[in-house]
N, C-alpha and C. Protein backbone atom coordinates (compact mmCIF):
# COMPACT_ATOMS: atom_id res chain seq x y z
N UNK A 1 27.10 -0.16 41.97
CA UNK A 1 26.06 0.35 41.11
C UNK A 1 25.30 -0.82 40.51
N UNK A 2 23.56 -0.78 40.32
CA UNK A 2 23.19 -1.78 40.18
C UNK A 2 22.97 -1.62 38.53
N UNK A 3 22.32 -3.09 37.83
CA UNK A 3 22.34 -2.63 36.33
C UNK A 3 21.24 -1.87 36.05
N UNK A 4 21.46 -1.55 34.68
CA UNK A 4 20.10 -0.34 34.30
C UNK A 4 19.24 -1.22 33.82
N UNK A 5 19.85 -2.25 33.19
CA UNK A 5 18.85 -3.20 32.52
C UNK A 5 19.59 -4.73 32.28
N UNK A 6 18.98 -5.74 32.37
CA UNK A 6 19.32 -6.68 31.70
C UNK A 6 20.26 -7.21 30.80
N UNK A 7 21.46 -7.92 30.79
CA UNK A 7 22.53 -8.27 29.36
C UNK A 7 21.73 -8.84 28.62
N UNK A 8 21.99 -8.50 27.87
CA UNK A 8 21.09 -9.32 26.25
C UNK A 8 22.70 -10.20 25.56
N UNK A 9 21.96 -11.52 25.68
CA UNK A 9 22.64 -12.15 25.25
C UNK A 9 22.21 -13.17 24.42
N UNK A 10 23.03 -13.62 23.39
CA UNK A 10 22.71 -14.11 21.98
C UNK A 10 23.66 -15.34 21.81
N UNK A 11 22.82 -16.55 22.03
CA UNK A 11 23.68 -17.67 21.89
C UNK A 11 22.89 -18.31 19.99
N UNK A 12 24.71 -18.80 19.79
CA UNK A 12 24.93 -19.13 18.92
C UNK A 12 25.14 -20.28 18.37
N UNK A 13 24.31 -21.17 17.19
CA UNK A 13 24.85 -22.68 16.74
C UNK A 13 25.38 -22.58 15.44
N UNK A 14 25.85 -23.27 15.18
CA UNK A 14 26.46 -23.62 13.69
C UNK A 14 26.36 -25.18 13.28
N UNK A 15 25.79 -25.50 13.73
CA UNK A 15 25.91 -27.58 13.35
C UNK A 15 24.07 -27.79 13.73
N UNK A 16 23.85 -27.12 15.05
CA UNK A 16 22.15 -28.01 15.65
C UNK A 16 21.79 -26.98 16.25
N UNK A 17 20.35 -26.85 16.02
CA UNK A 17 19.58 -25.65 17.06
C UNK A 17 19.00 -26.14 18.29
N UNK A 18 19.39 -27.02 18.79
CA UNK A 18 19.33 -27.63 20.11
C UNK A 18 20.33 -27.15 21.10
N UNK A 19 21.69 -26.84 20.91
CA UNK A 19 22.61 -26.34 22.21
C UNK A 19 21.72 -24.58 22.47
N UNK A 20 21.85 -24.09 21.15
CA UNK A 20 21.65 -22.22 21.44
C UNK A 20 20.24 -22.41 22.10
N UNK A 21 19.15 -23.37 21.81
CA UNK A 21 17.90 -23.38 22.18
C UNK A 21 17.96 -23.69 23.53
N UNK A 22 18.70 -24.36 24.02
CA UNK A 22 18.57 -24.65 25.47
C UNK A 22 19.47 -23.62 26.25
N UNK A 23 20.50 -23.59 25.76
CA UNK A 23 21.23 -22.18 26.19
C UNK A 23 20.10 -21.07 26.87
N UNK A 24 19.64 -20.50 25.47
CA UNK A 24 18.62 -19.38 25.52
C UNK A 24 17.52 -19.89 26.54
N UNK A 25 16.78 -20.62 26.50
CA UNK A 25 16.02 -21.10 27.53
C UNK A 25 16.53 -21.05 29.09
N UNK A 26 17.73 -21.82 29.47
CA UNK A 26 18.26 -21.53 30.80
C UNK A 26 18.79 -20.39 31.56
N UNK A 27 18.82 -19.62 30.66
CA UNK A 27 19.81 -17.96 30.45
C UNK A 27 17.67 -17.09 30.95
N UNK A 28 17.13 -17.60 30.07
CA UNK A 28 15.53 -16.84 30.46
C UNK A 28 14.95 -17.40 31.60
N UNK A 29 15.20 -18.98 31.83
CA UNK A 29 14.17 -19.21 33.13
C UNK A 29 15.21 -19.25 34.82
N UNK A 30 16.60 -19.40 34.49
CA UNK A 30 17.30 -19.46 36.14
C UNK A 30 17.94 -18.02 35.89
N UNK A 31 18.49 -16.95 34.74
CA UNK A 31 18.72 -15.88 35.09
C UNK A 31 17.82 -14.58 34.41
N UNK A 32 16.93 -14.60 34.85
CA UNK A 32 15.61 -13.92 34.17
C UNK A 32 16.05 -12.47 35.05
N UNK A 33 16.25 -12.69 36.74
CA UNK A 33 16.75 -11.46 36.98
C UNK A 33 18.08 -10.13 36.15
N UNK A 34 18.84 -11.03 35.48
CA UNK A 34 20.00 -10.47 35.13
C UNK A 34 20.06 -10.43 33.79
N UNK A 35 19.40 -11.57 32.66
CA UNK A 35 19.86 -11.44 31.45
C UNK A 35 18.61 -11.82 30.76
N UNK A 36 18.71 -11.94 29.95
CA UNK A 36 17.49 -11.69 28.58
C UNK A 36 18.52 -12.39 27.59
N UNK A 37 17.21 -13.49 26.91
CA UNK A 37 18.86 -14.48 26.05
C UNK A 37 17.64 -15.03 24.67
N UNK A 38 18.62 -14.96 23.32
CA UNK A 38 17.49 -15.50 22.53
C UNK A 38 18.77 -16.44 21.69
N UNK A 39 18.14 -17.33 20.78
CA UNK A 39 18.66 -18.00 20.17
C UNK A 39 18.75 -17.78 18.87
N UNK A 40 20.22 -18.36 18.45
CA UNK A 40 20.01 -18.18 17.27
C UNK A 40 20.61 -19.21 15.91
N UNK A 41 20.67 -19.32 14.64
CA UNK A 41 21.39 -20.22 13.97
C UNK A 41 22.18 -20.33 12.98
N UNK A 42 23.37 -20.37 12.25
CA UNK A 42 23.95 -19.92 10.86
C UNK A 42 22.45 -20.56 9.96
N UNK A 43 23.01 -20.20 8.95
CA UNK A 43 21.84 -20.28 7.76
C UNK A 43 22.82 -22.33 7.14
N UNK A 44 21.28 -22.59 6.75
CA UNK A 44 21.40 -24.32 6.47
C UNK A 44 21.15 -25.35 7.68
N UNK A 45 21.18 -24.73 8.68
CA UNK A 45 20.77 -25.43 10.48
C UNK A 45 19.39 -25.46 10.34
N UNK A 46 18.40 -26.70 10.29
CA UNK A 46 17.02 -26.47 10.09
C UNK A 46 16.44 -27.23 11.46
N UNK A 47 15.30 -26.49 11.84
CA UNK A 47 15.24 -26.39 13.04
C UNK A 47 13.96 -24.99 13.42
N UNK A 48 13.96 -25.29 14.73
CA UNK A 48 12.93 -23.99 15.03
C UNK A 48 13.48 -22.82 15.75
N UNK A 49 15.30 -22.74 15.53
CA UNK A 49 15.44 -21.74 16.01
C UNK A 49 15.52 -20.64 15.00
N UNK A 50 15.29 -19.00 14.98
CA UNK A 50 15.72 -18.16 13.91
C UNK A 50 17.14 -18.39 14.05
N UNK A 51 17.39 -18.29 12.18
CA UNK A 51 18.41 -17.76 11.48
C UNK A 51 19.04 -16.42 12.37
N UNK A 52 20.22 -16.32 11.58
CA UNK A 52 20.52 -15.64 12.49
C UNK A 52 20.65 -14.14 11.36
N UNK A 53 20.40 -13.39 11.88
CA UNK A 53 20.40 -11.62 11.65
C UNK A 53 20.54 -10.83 11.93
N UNK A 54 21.27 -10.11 11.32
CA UNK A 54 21.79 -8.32 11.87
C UNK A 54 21.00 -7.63 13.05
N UNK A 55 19.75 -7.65 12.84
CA UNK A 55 19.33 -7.45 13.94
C UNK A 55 19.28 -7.62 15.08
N UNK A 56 19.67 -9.15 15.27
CA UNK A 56 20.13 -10.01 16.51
C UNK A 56 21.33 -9.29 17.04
N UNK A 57 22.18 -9.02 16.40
CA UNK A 57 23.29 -8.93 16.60
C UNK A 57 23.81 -7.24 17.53
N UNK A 58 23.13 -6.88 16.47
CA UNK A 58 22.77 -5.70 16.51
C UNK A 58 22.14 -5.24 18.59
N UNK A 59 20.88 -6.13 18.68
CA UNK A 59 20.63 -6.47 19.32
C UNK A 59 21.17 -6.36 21.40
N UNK A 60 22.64 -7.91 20.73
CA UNK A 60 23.03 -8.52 21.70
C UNK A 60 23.95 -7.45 22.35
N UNK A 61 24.70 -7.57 23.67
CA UNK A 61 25.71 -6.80 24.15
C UNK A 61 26.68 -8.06 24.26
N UNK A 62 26.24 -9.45 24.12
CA UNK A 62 27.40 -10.83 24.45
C UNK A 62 26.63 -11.83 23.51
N UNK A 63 27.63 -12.00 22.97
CA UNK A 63 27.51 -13.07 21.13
C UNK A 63 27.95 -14.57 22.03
N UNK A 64 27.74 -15.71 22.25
CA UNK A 64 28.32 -16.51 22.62
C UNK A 64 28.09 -17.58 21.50
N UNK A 65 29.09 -17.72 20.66
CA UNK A 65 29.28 -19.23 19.62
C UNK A 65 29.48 -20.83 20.96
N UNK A 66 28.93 -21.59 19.82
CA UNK A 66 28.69 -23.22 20.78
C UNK A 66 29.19 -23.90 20.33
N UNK A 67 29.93 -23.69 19.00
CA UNK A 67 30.53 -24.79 18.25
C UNK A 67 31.32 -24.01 17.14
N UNK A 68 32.33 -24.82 17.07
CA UNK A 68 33.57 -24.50 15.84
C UNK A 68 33.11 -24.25 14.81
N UNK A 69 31.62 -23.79 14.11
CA UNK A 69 31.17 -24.05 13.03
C UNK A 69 30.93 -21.91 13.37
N UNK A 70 29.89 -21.94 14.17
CA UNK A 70 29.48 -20.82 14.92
C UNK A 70 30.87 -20.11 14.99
N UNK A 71 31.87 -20.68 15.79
CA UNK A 71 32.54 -19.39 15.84
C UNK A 71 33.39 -19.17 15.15
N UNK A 72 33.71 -19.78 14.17
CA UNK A 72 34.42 -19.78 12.23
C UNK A 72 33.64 -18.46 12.03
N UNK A 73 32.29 -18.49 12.24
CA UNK A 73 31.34 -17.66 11.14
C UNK A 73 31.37 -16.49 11.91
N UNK A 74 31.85 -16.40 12.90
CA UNK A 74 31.01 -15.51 14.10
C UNK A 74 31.24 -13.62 13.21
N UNK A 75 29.87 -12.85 13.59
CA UNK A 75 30.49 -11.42 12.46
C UNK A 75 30.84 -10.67 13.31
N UNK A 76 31.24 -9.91 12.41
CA UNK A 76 32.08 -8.68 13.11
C UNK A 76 31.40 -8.05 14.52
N UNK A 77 32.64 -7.97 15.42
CA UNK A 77 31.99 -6.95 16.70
C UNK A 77 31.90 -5.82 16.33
N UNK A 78 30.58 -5.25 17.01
CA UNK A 78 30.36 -3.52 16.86
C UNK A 78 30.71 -3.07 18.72
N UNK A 79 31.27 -2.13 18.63
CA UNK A 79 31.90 -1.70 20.24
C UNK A 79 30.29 -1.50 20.66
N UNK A 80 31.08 -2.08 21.92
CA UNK A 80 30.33 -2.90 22.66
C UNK A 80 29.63 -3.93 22.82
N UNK A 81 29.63 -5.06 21.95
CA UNK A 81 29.15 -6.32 21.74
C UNK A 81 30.76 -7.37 22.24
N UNK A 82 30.26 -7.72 23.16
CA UNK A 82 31.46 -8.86 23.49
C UNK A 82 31.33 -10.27 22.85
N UNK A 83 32.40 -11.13 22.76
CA UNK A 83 32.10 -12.55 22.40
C UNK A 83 32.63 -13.38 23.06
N UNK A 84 32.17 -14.51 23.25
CA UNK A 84 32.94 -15.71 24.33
C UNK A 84 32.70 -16.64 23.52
N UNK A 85 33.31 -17.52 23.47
CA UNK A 85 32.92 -19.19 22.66
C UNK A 85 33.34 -20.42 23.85
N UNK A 86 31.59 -20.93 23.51
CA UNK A 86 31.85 -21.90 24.96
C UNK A 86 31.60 -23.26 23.99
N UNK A 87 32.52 -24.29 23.63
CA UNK A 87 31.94 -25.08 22.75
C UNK A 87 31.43 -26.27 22.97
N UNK A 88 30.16 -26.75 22.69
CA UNK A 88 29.31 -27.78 22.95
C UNK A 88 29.93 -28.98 21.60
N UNK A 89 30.78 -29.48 22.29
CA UNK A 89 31.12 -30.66 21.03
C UNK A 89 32.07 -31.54 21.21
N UNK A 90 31.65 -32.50 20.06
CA UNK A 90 31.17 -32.82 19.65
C UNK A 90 29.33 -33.18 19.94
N UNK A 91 28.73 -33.25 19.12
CA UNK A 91 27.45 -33.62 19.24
C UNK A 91 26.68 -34.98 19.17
N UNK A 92 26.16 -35.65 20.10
CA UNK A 92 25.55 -36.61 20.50
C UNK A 92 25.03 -37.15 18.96
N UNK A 93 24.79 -38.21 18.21
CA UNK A 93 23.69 -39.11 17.70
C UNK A 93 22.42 -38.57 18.14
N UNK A 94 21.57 -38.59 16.89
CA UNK A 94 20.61 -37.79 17.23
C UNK A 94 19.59 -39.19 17.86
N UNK A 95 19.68 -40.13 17.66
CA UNK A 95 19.30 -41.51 18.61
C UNK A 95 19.49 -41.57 20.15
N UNK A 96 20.20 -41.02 20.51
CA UNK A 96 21.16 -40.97 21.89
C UNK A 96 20.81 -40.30 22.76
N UNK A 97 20.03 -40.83 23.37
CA UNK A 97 18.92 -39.23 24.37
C UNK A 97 19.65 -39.39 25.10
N UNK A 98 20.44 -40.47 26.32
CA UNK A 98 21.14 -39.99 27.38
C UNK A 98 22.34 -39.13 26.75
N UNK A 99 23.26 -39.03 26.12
CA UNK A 99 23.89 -38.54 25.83
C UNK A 99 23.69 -36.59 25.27
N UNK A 100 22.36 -36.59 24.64
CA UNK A 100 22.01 -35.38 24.75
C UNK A 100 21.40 -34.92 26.08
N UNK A 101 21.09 -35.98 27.09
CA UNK A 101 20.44 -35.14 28.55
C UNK A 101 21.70 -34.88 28.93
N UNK A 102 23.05 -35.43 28.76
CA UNK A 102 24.41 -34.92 29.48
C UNK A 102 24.30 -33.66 29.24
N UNK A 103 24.66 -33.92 27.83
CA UNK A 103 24.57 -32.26 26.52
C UNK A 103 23.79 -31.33 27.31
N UNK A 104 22.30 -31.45 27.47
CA UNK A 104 21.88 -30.97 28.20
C UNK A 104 22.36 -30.04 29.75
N UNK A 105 22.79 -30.82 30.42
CA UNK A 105 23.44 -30.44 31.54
C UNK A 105 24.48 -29.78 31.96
N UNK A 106 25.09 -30.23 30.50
CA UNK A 106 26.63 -29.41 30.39
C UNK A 106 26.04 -27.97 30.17
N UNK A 107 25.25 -27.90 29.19
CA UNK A 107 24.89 -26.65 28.72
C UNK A 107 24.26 -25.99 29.89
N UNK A 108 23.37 -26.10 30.99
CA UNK A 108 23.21 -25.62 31.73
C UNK A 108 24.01 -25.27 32.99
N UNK A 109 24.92 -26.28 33.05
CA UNK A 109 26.30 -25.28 34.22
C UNK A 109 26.73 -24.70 33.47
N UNK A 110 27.07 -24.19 32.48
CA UNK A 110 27.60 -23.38 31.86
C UNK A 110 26.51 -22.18 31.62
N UNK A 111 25.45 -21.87 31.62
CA UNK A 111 24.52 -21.20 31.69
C UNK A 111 24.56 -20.10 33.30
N UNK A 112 24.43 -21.47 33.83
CA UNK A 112 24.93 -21.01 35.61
C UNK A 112 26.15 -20.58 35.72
N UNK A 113 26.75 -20.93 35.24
CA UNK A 113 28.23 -20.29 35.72
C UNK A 113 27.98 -18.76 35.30
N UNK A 114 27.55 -18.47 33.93
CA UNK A 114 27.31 -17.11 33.57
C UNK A 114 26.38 -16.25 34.62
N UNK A 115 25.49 -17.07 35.41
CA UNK A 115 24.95 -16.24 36.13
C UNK A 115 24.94 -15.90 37.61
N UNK A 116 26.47 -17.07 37.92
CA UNK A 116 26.57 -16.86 38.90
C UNK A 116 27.80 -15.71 38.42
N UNK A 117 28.43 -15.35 37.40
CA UNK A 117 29.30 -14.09 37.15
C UNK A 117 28.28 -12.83 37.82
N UNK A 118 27.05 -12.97 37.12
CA UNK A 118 26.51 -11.91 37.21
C UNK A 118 25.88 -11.33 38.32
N UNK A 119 25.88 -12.01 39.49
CA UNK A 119 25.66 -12.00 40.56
C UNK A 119 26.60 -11.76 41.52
N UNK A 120 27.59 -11.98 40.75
CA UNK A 120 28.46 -11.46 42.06
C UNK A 120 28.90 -10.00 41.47
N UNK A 121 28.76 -9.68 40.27
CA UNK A 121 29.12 -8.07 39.66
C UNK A 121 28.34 -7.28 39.96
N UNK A 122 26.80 -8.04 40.43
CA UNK A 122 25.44 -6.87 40.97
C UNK A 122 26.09 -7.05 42.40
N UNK A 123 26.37 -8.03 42.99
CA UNK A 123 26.95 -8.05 44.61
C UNK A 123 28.18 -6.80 44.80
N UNK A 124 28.85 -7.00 43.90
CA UNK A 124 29.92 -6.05 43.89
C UNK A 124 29.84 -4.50 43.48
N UNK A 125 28.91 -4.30 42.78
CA UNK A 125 28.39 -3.15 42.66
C UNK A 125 27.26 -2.31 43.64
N UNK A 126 26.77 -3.53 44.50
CA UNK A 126 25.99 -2.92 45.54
C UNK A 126 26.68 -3.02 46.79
N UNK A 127 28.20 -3.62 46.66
CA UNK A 127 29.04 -3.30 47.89
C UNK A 127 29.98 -1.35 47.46
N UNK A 128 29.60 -1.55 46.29
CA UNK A 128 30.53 -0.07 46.05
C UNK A 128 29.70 0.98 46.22
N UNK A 129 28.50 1.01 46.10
CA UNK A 129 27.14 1.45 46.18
C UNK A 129 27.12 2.24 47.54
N UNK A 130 27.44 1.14 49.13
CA UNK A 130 27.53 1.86 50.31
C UNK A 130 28.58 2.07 50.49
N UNK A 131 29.93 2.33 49.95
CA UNK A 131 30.89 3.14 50.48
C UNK A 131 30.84 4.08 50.67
């Protein structure tokens, strides 16, 4: 069975709005077929990602925290909202660009990995599909 719609998924920072921002970005431009992804931040993280809010949450069907800070805080699940914590850390010197292009990279196989999950659950659902 194929999906009805898109996972909405809601990545999470607690220290820098740079991991959830790139998260959310790689999650919208390499799995745009499968998921829908926004970013978000605990409150005191300044930055251009939104704070984070009930609505978001509300929102997401998969909460993913990036850091021990994030998933300390992480709120309550409402059934059907899943959570995973994938943690990006420690965090680079904010001087240290090669070290954040790693950051970078890490964060995006890990992006991929999520979407190569999801590809094989639409594969597998369109093998159950012609039985």
């Amino acid at each position: 069975m194929a999906y009805k719609r898109k996972a909405r998924i809601l990545f999470l920072g607690g220290l820098h709005p740079v991991p959830p921002n790139l998260a959310a970005h790689y999650a919208n431009r390499l799995g745009a077929e499968w998921m829908e992804a926004r970013a978000a931040v605990l409150p005191g993280v300044t930055g251009d990602v939104p704070v984070l809010v009930e609505a978001a949450v509300e929102w997401a069907d998969l909460l993913v925290t990036l850091d021990a800070v994030a998933n300390a805080a992480c709120p309550p699940l409402r059934p059907g909202l899943q959570h995973r914590h994938y943690p990006f850390e420690p965090l680079p010197d904010v001087s240290d660009k090669p070290a954040w292009t790693t950051l970078a990279g890490r964060i995006r196989e890990r992006v991929e990995g999520m979407i190569g999950g999801m590809r094989l659950m639409q594969q597998a659902g369109l093998d159950d599909d012609g039985l």
